[in-house]
Protein backbone atom coordinates (compact mmCIF):
# COMPACT_ATOMS: atom_id res chain seq x y z
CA UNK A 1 -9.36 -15.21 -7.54
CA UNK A 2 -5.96 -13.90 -8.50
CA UNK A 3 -5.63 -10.21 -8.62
CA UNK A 4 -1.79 -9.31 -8.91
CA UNK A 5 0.43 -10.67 -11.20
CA UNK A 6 4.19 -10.37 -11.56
CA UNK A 7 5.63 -12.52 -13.93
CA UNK A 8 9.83 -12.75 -14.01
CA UNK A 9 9.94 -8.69 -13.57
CA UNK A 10 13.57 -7.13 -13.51
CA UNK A 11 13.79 -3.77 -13.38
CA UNK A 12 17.20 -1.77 -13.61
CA UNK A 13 18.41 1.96 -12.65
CA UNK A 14 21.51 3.68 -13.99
CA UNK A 15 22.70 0.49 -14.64
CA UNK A 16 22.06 -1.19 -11.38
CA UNK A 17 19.55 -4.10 -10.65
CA UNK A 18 16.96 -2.90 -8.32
CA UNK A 19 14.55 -6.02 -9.34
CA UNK A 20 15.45 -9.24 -10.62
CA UNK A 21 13.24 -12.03 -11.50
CA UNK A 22 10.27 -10.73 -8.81
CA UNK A 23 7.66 -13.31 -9.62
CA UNK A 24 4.70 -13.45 -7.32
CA UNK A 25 1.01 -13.85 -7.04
CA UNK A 26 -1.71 -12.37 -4.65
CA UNK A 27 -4.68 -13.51 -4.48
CA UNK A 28 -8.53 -10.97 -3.47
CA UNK A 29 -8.65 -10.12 -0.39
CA UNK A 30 -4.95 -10.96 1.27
CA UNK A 31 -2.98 -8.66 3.17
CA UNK A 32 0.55 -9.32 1.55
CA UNK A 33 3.51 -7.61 3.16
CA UNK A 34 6.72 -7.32 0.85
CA UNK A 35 9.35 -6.95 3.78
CA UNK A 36 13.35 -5.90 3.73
CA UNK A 37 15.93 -3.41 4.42
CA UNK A 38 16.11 0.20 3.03
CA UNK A 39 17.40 -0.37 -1.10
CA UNK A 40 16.55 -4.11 -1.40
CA UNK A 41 13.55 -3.16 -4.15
CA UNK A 42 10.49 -3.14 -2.06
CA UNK A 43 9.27 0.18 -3.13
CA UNK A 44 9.78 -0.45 -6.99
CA UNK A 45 7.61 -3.11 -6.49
CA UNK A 46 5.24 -0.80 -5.41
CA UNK A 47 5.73 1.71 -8.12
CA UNK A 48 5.39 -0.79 -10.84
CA UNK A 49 2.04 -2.07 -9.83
CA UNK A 50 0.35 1.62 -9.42
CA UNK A 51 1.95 2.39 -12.81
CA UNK A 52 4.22 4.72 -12.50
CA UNK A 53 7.24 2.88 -13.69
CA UNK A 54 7.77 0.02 -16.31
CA UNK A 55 9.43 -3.29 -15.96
CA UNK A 56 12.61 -3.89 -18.25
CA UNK A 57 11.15 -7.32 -18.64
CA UNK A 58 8.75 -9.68 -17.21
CA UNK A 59 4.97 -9.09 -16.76
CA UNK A 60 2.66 -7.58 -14.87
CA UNK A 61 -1.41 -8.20 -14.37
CA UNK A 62 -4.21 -6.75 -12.42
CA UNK A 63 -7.54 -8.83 -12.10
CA UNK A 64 -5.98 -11.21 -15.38
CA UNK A 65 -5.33 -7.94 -17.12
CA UNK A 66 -2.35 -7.16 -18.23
CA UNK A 67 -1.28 -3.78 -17.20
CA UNK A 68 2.62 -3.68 -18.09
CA UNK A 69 5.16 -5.60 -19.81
CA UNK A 70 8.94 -5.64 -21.65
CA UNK A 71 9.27 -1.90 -20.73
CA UNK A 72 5.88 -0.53 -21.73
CA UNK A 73 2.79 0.81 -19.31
CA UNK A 74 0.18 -0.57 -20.70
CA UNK A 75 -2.23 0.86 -18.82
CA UNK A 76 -2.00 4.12 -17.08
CA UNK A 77 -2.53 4.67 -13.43
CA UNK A 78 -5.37 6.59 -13.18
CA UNK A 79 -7.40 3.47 -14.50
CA UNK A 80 -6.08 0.66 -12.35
CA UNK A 81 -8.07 1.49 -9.13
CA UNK A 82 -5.68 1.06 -6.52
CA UNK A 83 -5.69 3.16 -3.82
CA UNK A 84 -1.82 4.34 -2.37
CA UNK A 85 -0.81 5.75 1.26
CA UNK A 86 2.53 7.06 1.85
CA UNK A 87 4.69 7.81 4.62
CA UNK A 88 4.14 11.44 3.75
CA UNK A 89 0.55 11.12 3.42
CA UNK A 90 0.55 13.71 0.81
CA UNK A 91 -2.69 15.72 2.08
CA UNK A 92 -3.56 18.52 0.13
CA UNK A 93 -2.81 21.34 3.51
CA UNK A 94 -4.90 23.82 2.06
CA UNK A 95 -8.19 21.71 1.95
CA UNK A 96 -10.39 20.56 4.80
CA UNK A 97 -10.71 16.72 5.70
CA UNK A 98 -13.92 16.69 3.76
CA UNK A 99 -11.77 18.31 0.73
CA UNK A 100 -9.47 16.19 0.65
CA UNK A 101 -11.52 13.01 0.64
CA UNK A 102 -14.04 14.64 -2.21
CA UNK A 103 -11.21 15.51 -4.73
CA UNK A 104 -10.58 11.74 -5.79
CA UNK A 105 -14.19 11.56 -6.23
CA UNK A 106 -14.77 14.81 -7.83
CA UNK A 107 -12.07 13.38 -10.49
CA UNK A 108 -13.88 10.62 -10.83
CA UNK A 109 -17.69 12.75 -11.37
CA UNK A 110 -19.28 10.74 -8.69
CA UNK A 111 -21.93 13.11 -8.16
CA UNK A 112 -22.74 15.33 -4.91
CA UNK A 113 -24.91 13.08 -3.29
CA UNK A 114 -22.94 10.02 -3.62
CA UNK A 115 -19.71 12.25 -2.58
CA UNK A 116 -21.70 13.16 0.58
CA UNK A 117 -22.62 9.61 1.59
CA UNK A 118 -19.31 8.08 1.04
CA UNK A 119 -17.56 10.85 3.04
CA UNK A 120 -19.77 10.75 6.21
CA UNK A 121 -19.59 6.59 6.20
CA UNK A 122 -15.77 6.87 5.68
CA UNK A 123 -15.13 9.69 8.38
CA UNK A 124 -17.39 7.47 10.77
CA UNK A 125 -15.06 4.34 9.47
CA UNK A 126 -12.22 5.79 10.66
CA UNK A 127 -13.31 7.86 13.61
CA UNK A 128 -12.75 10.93 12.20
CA UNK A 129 -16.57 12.28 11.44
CA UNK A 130 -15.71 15.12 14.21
CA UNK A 131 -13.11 16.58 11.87
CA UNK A 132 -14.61 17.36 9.04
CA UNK A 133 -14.15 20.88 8.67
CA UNK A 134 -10.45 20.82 10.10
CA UNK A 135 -7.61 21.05 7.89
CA UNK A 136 -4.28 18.70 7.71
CA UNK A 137 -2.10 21.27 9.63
CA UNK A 138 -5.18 21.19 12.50
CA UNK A 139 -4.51 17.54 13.04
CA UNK A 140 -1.50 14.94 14.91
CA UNK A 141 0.06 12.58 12.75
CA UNK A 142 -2.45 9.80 13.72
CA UNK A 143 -5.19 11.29 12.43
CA UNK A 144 -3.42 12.12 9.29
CA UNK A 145 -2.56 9.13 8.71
CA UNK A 146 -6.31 7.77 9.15
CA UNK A 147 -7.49 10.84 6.59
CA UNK A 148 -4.16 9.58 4.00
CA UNK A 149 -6.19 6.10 4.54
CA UNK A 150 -9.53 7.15 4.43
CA UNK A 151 -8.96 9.32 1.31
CA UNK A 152 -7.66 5.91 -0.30
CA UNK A 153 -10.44 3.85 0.61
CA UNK A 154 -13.43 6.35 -0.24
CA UNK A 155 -11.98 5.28 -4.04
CA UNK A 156 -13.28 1.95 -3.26
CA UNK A 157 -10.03 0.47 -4.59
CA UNK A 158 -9.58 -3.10 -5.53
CA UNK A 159 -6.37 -2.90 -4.06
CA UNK A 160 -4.62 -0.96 -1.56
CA UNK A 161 -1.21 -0.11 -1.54
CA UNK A 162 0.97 1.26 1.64
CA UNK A 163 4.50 2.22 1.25
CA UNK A 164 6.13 2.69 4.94
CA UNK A 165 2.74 4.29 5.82
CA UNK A 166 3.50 4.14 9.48
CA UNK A 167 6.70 4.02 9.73
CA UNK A 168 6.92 7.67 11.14
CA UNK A 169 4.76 7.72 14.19
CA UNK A 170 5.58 6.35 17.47
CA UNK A 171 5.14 2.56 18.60
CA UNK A 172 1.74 2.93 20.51
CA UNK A 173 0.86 4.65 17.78
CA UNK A 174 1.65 2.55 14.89
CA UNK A 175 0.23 -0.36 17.02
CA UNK A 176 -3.09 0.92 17.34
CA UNK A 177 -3.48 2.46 13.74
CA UNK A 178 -1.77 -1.56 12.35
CA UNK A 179 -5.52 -3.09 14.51
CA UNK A 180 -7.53 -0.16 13.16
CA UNK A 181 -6.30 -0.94 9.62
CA UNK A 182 -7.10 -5.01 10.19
CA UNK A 183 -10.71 -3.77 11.43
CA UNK A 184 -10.97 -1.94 8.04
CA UNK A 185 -9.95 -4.71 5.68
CA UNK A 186 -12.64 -7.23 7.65
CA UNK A 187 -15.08 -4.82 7.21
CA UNK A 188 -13.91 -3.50 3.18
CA UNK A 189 -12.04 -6.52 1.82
CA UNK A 190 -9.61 -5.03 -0.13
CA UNK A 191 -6.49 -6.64 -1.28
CA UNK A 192 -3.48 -5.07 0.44
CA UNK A 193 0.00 -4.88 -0.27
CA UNK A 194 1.64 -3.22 2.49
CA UNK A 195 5.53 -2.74 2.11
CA UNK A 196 7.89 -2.19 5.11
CA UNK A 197 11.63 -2.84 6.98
CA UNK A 198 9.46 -3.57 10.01
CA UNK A 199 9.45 -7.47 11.02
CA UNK A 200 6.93 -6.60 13.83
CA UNK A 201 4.60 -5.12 11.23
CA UNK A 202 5.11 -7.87 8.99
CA UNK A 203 4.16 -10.15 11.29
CA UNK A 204 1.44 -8.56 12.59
CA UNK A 205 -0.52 -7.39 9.15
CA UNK A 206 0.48 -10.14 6.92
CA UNK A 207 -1.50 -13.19 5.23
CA UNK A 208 1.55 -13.03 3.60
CA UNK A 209 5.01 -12.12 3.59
CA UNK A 210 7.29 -11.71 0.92
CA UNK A 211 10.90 -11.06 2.54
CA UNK A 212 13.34 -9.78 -0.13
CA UNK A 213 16.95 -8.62 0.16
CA UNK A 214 19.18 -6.92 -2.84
CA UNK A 215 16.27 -6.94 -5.52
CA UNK A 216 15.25 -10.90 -4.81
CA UNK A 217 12.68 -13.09 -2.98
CA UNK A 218 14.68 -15.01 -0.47
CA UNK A 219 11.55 -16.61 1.13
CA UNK A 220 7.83 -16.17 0.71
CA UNK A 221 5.33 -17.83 3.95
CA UNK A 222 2.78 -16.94 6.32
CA UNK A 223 3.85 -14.74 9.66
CA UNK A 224 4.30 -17.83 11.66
CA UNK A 225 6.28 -19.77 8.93
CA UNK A 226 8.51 -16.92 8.35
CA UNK A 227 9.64 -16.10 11.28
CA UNK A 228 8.36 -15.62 15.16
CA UNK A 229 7.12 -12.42 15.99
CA UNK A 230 9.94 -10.21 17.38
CA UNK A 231 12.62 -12.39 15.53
CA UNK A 232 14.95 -9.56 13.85
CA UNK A 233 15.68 -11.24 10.67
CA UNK A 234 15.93 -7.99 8.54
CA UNK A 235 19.01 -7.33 10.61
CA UNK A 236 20.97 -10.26 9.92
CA UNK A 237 20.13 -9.80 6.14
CA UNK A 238 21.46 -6.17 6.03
CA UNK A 239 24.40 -6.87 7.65
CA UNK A 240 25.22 -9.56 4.85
């Protein structure tokens, strides 16, 4: 079943083309990884599927939907159900780890005993269930980063976004988190589209990988077709 849909989308700031002719097609449950250098579009990729940008032209579907299209939203956001984790994780500091993961469902008027049920399975998910009462400040940067994930996932999103999510923590780090996140979409099945300048994450999350340099596709394959793991092709690119 397809899920995500671009169709021929350009998209252009200040009068420079950040997108041009992105056409691609993900089907439920793969783990796509849209890989390049820092400014080649990967991000507005990523903003025009949650919704928070429009394309110029071209298309753009969700589950045969059509959410956006010839510079219009047409349909907001908040009603896509994708879930998003940033680099910056964005938790609320104030809030404890049970806070934070109850606001997107409080939004959504799930009611207390459903709220309670999905946060206890979700803390358990992600190893967290001893934090519950601790706040963001309380906690490293890896278990942010698995409350930023958890937070997404409690939405029970048909897809899942990631925009440099790990990029910030250190390599043992990042490597256990990238197996912990490949546990969670065997167990979940969610569609993810993970976007990163990192050829070893690529290689190592991706069904999928959609390499793009100055606002294009250049190649689109599996890990192995792309390119071996621990071959540095984003390096040659940016130095074109």
């Amino acid at each position: 079943m397809t899920v995500i849909e671009f169709n021929s989308v350009s998209k252009t700031y200040q009068g420079k083309v950040v997108l041009e002719d992105f056409t691609l097609v993900v089907e439920a449950g793969e783990r796509v990884v849209i890989l390049g250098p820092s400014g080649c579009g990967k991000t507005t990729v990523l903003r025009l599927l949650a919704g928070f940008i429009a394309p110029d032209s071209g298309s753009v579907s969700i589950a045969g939907q059509l959410v956006a299209a010839e510079g219009k939203i047409i349909q907001p956001p908040e009603r896509r159900n994708l879930g998003m984790v940033f680099q910056d994780m964005a938790l609320w500091p104030h809030l404890t780890v049970e806070g934070n993961l109850e606001f997107g469902l409080k939004a959504q008027h799930v009611v207390k005993s459903e709220r309670q049920r999905r946060i206890t399975g979700m803390l358990a998910l992600v190893q967290m269930d001893a934090y519950r009462r601790a706040r963001p400040p309380e906690l490293s940067g890896g278990q942010q980063q698995r409350i930023a994930l958890a937070r997404a996932l409690i939405l029970q999103p048909r897809v899942l976004l990631m925009d440099e999510a790990l990029s910030s923590l250190d390599e043992e780090l990042n490597q256990h988190l990238r197996k912990e996140l490949l546990l969670l979409h065997g167990q979940l099945g969610f569609t993810l589209i993970y976007v990163t300048h990192d050829h070893v994450e690529a290689h190592d999350i991706g069904t999928q990988i959609v390499c793009m340099r100055k606002g294009r596709i250049e190649r689109i394959g599996t890990a192995s077709g792309v390119m071996p793991r621990g071959a540095d092709t984003l390096g040659a690119d940016a130095a074109k």
